[in-house]
N, C-alpha and C. Protein backbone atom coordinates (compact mmCIF):
# COMPACT_ATOMS: atom_id res chain seq x y z
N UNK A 1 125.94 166.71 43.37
CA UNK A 1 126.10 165.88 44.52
C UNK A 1 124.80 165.76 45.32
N UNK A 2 123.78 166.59 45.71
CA UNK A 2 122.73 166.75 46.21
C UNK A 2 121.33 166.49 45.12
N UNK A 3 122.05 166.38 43.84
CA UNK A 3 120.74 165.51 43.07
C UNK A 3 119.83 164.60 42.92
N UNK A 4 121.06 163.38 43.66
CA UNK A 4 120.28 162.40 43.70
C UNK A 4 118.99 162.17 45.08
N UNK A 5 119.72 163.09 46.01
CA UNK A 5 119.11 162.75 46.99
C UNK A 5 117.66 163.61 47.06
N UNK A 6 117.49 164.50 46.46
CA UNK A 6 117.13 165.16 46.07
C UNK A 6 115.51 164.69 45.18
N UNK A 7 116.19 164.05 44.45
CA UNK A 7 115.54 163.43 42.99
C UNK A 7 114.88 162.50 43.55
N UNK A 8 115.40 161.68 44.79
CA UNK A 8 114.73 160.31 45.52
C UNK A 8 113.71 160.68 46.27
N UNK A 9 113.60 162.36 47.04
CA UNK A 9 112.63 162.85 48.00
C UNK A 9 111.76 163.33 47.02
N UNK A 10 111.60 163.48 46.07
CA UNK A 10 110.93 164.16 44.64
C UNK A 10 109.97 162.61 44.47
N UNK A 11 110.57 162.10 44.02
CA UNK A 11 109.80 160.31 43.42
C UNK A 11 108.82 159.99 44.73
N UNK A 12 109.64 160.15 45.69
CA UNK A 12 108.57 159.55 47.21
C UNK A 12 107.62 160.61 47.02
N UNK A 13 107.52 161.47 47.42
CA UNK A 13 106.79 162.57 47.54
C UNK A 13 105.64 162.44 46.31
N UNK A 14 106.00 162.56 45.10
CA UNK A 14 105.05 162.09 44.03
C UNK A 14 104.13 160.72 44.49
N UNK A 15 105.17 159.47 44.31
CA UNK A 15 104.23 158.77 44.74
C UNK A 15 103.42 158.58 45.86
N UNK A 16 103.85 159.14 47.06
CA UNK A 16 103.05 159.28 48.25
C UNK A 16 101.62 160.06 48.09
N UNK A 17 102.10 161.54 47.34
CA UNK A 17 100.71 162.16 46.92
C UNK A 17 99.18 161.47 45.80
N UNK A 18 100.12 160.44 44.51
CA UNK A 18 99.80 160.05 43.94
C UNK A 18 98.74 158.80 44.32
N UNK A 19 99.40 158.18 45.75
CA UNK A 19 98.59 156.88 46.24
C UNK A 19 97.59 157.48 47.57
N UNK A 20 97.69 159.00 47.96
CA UNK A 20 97.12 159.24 48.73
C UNK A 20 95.82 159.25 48.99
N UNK A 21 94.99 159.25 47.63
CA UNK A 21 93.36 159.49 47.16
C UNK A 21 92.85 158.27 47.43
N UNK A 22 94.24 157.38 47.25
CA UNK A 22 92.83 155.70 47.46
C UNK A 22 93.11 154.81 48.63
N UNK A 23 92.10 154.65 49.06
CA UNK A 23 91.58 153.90 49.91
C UNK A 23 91.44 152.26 50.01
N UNK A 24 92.10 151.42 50.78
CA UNK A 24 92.37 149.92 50.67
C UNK A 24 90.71 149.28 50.53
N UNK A 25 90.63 148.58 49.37
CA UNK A 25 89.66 147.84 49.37
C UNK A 25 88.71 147.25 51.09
N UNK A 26 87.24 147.91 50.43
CA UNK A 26 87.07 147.00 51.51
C UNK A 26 86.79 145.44 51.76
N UNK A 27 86.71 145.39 52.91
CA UNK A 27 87.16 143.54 53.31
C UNK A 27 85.64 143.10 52.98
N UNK A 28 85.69 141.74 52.59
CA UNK A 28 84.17 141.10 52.12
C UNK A 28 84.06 140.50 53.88
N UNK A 29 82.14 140.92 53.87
CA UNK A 29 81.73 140.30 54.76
C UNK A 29 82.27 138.24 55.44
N UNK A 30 82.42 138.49 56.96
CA UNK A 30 82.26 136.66 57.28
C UNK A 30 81.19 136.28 56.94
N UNK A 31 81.20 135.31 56.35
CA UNK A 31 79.80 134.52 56.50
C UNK A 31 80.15 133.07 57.06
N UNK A 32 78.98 133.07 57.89
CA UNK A 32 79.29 131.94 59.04
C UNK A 32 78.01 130.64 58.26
N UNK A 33 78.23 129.56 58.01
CA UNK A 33 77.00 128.67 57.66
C UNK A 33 76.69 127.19 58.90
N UNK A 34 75.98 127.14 59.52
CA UNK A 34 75.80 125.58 60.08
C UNK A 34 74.10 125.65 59.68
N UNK A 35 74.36 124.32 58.37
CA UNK A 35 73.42 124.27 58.10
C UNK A 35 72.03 123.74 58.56
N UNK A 36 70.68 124.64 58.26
CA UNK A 36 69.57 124.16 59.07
C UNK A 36 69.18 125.00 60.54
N UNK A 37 70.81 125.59 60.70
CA UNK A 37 70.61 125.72 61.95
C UNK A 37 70.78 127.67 62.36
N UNK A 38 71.88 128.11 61.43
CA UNK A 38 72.23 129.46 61.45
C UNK A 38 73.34 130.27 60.33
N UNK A 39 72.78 131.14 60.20
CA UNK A 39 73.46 131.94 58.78
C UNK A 39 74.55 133.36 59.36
N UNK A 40 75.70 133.46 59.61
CA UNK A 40 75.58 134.52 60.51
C UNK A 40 76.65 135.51 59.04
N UNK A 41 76.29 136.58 58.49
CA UNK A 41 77.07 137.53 57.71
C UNK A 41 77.31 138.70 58.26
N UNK A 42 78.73 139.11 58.98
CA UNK A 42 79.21 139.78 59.75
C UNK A 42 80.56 140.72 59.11
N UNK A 43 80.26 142.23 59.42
CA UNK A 43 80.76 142.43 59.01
C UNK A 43 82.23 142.54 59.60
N UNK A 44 83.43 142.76 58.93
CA UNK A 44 84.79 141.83 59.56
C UNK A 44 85.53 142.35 60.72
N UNK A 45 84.62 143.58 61.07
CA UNK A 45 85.71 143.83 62.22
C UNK A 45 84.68 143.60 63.55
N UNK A 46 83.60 142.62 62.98
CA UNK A 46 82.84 141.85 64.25
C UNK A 46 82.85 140.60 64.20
N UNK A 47 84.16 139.77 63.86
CA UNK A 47 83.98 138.56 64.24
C UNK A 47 84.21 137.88 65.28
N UNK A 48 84.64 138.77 66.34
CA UNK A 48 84.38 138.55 67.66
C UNK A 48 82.93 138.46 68.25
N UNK A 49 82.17 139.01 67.80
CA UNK A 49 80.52 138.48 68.42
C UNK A 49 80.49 136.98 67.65
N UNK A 50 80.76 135.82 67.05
CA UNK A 50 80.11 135.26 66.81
C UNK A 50 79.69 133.70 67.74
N UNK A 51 80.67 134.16 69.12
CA UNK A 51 80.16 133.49 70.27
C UNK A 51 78.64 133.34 70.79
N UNK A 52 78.50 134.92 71.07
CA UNK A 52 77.25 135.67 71.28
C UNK A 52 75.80 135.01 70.40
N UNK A 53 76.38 135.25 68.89
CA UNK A 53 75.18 135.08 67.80
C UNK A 53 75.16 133.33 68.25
N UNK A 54 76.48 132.75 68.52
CA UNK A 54 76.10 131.60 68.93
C UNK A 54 74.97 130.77 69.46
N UNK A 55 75.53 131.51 70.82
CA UNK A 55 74.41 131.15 72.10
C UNK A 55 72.98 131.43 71.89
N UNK A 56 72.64 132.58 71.15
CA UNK A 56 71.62 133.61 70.79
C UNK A 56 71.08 131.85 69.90
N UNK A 57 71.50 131.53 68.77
CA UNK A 57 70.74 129.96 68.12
C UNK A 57 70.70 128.74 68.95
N UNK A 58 71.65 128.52 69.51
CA UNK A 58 71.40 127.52 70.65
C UNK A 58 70.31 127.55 71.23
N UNK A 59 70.24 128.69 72.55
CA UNK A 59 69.23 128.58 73.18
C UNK A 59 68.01 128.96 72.28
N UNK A 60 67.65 129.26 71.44
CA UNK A 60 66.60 129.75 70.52
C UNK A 60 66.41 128.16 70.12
N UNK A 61 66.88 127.47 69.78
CA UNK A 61 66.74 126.19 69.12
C UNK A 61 66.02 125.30 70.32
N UNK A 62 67.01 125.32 71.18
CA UNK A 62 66.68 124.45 72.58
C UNK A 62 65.48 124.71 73.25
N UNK A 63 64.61 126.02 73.04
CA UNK A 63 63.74 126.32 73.57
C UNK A 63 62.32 126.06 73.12
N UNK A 64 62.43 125.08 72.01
CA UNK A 64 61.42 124.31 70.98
C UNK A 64 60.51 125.32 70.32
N UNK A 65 60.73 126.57 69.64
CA UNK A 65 60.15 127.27 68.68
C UNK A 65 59.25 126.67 67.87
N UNK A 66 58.01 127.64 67.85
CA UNK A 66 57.11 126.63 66.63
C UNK A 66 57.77 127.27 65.41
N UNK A 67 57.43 126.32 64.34
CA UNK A 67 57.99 126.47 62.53
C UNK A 67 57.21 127.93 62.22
N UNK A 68 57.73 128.14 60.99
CA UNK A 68 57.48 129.12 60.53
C UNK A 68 58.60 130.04 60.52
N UNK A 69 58.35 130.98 59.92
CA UNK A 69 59.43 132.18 59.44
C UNK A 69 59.29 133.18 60.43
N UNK A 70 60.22 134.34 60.56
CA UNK A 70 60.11 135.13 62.21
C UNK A 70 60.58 136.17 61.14
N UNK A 71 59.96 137.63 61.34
CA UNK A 71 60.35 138.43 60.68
C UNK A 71 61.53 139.48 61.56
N UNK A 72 62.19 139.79 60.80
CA UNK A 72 63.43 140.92 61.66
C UNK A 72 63.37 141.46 62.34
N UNK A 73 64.29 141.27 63.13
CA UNK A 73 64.00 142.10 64.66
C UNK A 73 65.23 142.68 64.51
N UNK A 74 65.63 143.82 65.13
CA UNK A 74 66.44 144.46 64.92
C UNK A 74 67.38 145.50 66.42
N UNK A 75 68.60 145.27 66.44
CA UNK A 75 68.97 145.59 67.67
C UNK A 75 70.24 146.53 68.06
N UNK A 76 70.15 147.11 69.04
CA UNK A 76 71.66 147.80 69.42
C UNK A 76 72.79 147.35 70.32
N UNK A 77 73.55 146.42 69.54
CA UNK A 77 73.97 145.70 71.01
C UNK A 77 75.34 146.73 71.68
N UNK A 78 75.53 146.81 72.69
CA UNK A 78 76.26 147.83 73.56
C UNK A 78 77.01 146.81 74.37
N UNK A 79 78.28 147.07 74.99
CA UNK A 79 78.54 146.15 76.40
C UNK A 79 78.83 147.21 77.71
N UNK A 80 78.17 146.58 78.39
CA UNK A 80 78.00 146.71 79.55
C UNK A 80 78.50 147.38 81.06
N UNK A 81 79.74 146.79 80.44
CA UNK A 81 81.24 147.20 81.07
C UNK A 81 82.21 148.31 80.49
N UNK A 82 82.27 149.56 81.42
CA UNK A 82 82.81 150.52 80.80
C UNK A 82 84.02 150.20 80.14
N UNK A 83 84.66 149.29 80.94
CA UNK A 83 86.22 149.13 80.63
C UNK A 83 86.04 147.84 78.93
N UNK A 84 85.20 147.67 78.64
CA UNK A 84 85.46 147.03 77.64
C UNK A 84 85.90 147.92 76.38
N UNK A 85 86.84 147.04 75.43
CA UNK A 85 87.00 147.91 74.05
C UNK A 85 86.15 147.64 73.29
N UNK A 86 84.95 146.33 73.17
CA UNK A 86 84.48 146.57 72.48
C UNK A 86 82.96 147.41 71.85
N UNK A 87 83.25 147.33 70.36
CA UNK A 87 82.15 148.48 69.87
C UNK A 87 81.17 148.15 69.61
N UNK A 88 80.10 149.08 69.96
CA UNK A 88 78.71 148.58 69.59
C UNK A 88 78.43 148.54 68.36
N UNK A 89 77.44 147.88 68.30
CA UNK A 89 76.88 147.56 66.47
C UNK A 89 75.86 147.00 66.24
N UNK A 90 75.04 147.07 65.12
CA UNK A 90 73.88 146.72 65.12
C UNK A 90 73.60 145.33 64.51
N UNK A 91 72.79 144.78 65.27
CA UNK A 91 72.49 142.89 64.78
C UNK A 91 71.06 143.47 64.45
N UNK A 92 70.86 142.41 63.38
CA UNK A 92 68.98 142.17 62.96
C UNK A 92 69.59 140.06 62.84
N UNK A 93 68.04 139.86 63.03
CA UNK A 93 67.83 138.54 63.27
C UNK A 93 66.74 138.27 62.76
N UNK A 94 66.42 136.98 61.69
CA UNK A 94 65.31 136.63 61.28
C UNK A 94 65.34 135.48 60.97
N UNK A 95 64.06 134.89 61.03
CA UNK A 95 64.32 132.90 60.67
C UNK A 95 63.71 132.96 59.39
N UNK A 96 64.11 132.23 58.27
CA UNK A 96 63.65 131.46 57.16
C UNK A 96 64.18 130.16 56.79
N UNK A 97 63.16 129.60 56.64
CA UNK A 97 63.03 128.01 56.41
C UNK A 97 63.45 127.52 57.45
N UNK A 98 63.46 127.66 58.67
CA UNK A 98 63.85 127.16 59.55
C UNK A 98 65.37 127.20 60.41
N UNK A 99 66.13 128.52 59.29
CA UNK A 99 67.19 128.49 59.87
C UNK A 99 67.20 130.32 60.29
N UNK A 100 68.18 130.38 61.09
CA UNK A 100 67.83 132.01 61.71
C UNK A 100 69.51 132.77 61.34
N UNK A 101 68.64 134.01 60.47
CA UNK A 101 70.04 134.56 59.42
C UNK A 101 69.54 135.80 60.57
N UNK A 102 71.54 136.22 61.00
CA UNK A 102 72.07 137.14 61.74
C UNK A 102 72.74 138.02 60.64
N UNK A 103 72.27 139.46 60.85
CA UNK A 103 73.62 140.41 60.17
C UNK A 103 74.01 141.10 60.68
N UNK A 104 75.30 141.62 61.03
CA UNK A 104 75.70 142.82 62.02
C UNK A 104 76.64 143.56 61.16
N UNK A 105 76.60 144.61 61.39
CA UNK A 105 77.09 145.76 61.22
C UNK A 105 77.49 146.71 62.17
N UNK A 106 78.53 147.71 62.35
CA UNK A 106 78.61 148.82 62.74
C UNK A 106 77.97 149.92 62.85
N UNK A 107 78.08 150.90 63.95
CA UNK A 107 77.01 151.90 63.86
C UNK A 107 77.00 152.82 62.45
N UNK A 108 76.11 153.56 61.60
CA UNK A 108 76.79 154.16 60.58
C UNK A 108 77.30 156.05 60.80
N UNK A 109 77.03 155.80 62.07
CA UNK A 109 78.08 157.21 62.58
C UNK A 109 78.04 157.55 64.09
N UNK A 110 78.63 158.09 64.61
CA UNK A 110 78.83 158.37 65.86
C UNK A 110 77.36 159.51 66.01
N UNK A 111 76.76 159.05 67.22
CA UNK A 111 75.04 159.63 67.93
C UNK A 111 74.03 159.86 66.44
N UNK A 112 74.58 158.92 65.69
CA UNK A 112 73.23 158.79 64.21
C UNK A 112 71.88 158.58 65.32
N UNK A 113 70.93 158.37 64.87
CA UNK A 113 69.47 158.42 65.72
C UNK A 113 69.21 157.05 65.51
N UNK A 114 68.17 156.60 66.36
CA UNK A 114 67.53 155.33 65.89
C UNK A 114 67.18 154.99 64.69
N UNK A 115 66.70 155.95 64.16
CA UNK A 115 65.77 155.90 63.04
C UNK A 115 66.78 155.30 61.66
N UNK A 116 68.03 156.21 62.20
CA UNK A 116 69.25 155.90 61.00
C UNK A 116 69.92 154.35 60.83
N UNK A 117 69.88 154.27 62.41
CA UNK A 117 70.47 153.02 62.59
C UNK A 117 69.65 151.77 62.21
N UNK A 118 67.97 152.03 62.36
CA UNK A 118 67.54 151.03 61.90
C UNK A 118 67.53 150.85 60.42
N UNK A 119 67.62 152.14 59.82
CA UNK A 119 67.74 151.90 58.19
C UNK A 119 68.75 151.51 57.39
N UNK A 120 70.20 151.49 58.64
CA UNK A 120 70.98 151.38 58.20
C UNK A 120 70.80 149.76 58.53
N UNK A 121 70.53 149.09 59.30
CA UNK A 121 70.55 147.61 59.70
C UNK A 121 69.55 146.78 59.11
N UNK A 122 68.14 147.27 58.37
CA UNK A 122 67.29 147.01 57.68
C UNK A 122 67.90 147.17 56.80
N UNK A 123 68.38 147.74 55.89
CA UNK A 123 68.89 148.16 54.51
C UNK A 123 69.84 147.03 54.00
N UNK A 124 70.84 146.78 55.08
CA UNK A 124 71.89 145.36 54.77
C UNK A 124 71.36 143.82 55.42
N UNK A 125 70.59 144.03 56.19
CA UNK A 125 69.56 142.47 56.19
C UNK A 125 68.67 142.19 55.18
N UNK A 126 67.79 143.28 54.56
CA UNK A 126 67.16 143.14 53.33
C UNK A 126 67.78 142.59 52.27
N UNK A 127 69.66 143.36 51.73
CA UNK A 127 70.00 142.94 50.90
C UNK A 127 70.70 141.16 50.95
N UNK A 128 70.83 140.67 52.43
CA UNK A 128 71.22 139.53 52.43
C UNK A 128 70.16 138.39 52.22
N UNK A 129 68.98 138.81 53.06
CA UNK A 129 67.90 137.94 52.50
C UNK A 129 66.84 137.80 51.21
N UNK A 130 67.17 138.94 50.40
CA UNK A 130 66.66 139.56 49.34
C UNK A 130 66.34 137.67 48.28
N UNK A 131 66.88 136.80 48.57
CA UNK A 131 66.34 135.86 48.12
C UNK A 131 65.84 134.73 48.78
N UNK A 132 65.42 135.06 49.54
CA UNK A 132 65.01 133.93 50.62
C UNK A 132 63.53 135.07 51.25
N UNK A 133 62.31 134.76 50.50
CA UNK A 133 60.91 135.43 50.60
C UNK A 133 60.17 135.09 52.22
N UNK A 134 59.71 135.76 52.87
CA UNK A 134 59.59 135.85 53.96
C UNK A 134 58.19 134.84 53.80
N UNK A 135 57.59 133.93 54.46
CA UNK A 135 56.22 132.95 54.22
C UNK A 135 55.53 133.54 55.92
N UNK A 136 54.13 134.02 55.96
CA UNK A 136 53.81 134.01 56.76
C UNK A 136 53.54 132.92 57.77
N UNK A 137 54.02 132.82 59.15
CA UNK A 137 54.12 131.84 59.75
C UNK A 137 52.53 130.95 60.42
N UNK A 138 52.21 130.12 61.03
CA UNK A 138 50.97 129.84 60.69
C UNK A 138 51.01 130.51 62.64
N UNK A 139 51.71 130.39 63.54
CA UNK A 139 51.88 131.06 64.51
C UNK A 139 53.22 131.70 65.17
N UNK A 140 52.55 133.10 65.50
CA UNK A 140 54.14 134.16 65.63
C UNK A 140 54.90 134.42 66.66
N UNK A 141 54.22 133.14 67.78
CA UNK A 141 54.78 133.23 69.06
C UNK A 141 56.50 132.93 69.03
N UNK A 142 56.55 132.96 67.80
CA UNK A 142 58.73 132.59 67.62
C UNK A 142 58.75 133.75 67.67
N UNK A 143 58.13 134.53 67.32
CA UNK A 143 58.78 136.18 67.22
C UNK A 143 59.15 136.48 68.69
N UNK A 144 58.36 136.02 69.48
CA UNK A 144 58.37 136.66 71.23
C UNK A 144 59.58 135.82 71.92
N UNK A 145 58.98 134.21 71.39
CA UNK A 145 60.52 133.45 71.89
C UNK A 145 62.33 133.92 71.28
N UNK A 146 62.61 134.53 70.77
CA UNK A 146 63.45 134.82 69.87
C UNK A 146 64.01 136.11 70.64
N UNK A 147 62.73 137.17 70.72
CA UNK A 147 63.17 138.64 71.45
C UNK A 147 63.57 138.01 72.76
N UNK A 148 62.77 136.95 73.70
CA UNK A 148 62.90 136.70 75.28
C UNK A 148 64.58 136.22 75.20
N UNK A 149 64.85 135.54 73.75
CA UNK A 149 66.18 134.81 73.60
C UNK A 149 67.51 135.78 73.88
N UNK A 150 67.22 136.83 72.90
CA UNK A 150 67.94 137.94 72.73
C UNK A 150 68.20 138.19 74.19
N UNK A 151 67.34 138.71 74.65
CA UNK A 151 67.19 139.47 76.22
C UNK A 151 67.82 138.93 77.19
N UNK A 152 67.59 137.61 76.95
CA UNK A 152 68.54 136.54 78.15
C UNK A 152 69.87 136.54 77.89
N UNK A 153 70.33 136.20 76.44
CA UNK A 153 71.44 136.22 75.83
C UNK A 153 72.72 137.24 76.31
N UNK A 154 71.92 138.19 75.96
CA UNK A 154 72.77 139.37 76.38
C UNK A 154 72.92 140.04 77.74
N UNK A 155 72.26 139.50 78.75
CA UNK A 155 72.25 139.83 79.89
C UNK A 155 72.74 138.75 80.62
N UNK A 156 73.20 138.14 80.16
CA UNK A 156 74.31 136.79 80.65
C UNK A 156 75.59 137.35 79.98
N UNK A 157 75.70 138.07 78.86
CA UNK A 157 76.96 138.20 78.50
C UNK A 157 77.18 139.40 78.65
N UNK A 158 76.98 140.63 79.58
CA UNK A 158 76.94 141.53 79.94
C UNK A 158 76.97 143.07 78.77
N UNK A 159 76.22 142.36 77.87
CA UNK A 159 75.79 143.47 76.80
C UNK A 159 74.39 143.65 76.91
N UNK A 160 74.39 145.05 76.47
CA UNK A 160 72.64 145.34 76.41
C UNK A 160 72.65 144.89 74.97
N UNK A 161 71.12 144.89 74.66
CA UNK A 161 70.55 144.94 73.55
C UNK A 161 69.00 145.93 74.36
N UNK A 162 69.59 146.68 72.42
CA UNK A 162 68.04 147.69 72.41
C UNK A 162 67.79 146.80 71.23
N UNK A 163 66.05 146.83 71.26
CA UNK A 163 65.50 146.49 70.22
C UNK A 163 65.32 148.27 69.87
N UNK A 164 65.14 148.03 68.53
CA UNK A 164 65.51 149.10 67.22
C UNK A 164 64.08 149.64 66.89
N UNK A 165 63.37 148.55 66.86
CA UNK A 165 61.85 149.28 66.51
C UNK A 165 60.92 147.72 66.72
N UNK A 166 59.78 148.28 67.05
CA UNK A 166 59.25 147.15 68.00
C UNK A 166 58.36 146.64 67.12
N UNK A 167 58.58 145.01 66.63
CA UNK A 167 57.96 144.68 65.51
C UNK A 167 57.26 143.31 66.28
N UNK A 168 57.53 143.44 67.70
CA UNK A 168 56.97 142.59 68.83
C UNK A 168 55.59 142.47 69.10
């Protein structure tokens, strides 16, 4: 009389232990395209910044940048407001061919150092632009317009940004 019930907490139990080792696939990066204009590959539990990365090409665009390619800049964005939920994470930003590729990521651990975080945010911007060759620009004053962009950006939207390592 107590077999079956028995036999049914036996099967769960197996399979519960049995599915316990694996882990749900992870989710493929957003990738955001308006072409010419911005590339944004985010990873998925930040597709709420892509207001932010928005504004960040807008005003970068609007502010008449000279041509050329802008090499990575790299950042910690934080918000501002204690009471916010959201989490910080790291953006890098770089222009090629004229269009400006964003990648963000998460921190890769709770009080990792700068040093980690930038390798960790260099490491997955490298692999996204890994085909798109960086051309030296003929002038690098986009690099400065781009950081001033950042700076404004985020201090209108009440997030900091640290730059990561100063390639300014």
């Amino acid at each position: 009389m107590f077999e079956l019930p028995i036999l049914v907490l036996i099967v769960i139990a197996v399979v519960w232990v049995m599915r316990g080792g694996k882990s749900s696939p992870p989710q493929a990066p957003i990738e955001v395209h308006q072409p010419g204009k911005y590339y944004f590959t985010l990873a998925p539990q930040f597709a709420h910044v892509q207001p932010f990365l928005e504004e960040i090409a807008n005003r970068f665009a609007s502010s008449d940048p000279p041509q050329g390619d802008i090499r990575g800049q790299y950042y910690e964005i934080r918000a501002i407001s204690d009471s916010s939920q959201a989490l910080p994470y790291l953006l890098a930003i770089s222009r090629r061919n004229g269009t400006l590729y964003f990648q963000v990521i998460g921190l890769p651990q709770a009080g990792a150092s700068p040093a980690n975080k930038l390798k960790a945010i260099r490491e997955f911007s490298d692999a996204v632009l890994a085909r798109l060759p960086f051309i030296d620009p003929p002038d690098g004053s986009g690099t400065n317009i781009l950081a001033e962009t950042v700076g404004s950006v985020s201090g209108d939207s009440q997030q900091a940004a640290t730059i990561l390592e100063d390639t300014i």
